[in-house]
N, C-alpha and C. Protein backbone atom coordinates (compact mmCIF):
# COMPACT_ATOMS: atom_id res chain seq x y z
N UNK A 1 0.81 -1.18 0.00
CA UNK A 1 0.00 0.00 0.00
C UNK A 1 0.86 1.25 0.00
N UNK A 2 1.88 1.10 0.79
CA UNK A 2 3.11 2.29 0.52
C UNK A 2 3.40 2.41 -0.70
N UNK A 3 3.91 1.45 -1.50
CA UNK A 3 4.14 1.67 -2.71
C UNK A 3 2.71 2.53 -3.41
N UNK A 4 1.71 2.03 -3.48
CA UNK A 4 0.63 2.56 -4.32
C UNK A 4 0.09 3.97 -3.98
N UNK A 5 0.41 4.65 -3.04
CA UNK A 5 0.11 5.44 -2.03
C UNK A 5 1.65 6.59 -2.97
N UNK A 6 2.85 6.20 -3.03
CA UNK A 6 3.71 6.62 -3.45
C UNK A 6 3.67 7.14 -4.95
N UNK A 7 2.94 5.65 -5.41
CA UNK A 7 3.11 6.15 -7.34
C UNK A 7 1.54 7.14 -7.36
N UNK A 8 0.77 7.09 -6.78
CA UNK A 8 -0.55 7.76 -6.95
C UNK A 8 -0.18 9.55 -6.70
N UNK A 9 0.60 9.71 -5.16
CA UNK A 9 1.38 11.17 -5.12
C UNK A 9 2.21 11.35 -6.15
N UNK A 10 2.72 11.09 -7.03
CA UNK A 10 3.38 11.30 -7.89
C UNK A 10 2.72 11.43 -9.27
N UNK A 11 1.68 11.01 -9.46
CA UNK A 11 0.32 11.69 -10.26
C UNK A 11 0.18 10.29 -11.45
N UNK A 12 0.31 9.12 -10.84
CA UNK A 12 0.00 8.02 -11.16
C UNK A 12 -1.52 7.73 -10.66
N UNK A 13 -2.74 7.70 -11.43
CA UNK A 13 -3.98 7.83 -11.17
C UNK A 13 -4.82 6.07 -11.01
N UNK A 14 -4.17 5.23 -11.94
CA UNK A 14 -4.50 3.73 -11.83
C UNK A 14 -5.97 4.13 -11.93
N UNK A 15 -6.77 4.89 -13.18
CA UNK A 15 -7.98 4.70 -13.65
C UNK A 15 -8.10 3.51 -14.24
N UNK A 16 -9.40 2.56 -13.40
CA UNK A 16 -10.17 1.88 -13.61
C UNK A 16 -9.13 0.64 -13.42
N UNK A 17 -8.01 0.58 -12.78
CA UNK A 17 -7.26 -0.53 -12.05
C UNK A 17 -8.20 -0.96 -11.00
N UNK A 18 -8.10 -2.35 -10.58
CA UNK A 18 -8.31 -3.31 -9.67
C UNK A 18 -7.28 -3.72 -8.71
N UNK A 19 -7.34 -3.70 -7.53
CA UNK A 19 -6.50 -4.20 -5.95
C UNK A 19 -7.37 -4.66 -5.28
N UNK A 20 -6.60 -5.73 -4.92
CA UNK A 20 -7.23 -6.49 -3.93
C UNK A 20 -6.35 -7.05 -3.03
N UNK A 21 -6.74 -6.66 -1.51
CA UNK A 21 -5.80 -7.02 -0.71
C UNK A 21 -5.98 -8.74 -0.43
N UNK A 22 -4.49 -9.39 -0.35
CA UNK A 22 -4.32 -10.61 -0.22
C UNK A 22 -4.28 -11.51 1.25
N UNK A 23 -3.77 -10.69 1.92
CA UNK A 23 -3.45 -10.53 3.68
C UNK A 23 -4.10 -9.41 4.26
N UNK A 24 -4.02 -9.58 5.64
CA UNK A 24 -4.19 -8.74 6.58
C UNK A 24 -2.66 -7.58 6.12
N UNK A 25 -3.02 -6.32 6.64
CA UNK A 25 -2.22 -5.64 6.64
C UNK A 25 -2.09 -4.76 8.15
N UNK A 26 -0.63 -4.79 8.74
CA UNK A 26 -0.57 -3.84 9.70
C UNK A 26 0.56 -2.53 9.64
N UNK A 27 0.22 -1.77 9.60
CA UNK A 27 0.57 0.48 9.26
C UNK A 27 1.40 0.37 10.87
N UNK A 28 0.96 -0.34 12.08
CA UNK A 28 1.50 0.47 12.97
C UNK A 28 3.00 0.64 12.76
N UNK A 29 3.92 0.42 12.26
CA UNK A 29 5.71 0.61 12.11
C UNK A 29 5.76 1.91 11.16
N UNK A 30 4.68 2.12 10.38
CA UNK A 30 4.99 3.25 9.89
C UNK A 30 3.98 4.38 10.34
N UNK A 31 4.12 5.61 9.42
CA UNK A 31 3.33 6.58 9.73
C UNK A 31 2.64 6.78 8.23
N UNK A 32 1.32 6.64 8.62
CA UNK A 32 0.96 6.33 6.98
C UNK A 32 0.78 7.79 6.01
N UNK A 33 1.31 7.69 4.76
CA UNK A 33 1.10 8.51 3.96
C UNK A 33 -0.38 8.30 2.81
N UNK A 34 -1.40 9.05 2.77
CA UNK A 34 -2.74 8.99 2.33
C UNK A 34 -2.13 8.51 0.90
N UNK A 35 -3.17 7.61 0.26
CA UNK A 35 -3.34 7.80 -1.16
C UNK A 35 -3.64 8.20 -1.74
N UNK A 36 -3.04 9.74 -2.79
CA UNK A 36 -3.79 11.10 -3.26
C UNK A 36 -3.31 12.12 -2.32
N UNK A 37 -3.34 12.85 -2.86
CA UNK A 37 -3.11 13.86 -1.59
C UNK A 37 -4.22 15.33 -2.64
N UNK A 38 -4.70 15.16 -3.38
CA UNK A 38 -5.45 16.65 -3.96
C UNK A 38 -6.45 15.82 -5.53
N UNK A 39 -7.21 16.64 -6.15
CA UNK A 39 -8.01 16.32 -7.26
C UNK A 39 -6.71 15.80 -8.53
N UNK A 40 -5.82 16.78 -8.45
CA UNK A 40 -4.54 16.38 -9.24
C UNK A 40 -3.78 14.68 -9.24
N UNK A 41 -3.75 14.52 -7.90
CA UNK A 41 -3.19 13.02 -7.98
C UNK A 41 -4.51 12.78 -7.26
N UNK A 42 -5.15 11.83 -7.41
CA UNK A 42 -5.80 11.07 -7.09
C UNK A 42 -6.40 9.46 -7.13
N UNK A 43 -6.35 8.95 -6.13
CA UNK A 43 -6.81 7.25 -6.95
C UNK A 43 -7.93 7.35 -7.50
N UNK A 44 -8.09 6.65 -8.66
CA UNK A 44 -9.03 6.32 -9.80
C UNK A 44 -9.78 4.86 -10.03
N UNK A 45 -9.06 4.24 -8.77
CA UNK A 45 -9.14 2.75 -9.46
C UNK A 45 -9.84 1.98 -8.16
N UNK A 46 -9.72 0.61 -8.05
CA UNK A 46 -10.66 0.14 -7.15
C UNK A 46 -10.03 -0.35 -6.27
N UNK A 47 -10.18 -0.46 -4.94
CA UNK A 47 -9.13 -0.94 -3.56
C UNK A 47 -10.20 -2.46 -2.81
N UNK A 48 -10.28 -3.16 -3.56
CA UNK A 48 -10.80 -4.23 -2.67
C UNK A 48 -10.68 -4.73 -1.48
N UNK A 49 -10.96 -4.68 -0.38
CA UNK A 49 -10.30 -5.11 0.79
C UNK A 49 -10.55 -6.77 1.09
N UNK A 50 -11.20 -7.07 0.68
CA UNK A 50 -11.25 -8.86 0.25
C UNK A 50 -11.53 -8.98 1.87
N UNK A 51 -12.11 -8.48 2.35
CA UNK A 51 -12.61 -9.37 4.01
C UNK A 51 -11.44 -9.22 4.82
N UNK A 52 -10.34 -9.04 4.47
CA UNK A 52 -8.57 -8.40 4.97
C UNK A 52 -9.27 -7.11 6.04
N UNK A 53 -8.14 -6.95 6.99
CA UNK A 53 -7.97 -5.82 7.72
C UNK A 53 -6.84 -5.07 7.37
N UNK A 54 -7.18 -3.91 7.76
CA UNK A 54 -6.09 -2.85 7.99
C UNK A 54 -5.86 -2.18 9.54
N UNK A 55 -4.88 -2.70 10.64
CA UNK A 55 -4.56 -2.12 11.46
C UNK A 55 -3.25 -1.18 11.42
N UNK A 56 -3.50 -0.74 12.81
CA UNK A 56 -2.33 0.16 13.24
C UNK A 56 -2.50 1.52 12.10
N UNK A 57 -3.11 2.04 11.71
CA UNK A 57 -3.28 3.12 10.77
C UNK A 57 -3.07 4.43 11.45
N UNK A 58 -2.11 5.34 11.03
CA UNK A 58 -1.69 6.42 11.99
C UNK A 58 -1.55 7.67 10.60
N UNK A 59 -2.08 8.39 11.06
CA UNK A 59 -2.72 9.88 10.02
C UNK A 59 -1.89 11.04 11.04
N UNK A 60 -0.77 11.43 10.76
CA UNK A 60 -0.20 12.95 11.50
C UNK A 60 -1.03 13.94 11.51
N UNK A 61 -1.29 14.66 12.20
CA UNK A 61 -2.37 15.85 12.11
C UNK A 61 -1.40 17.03 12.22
């Protein structure tokens, strides 16, 4: 998700791409960076979470 989160800020849009998470995923070791950050980069595509979790998710304010 870092990675995709990375190419999407960089104005990689993945219109009408498919993801689907395979595993559980856990954020707490990092500090998560959003996917998109404005209308300019934005995700376009679809984030399946397949019944998978996402813990430890940490947003800096």
């Amino acid at each position: 998700m870092a990675y995709l989160a990375q190419q999407v800020n960089s104005g990689i849009t993945y219109n009408g791409q498919y993801f689907q998470l395979a595993d559980n995923v856990d954020l707490s070791a990092d500090e998560w960076v959003p996917i998109g950050t404005d209308q300019t980069n934005s995700f376009q595509g679809t984030l399946d979470g397949n019944n998978k979790t996402i813990t430890g998710l940490k947003i800096g304010t």
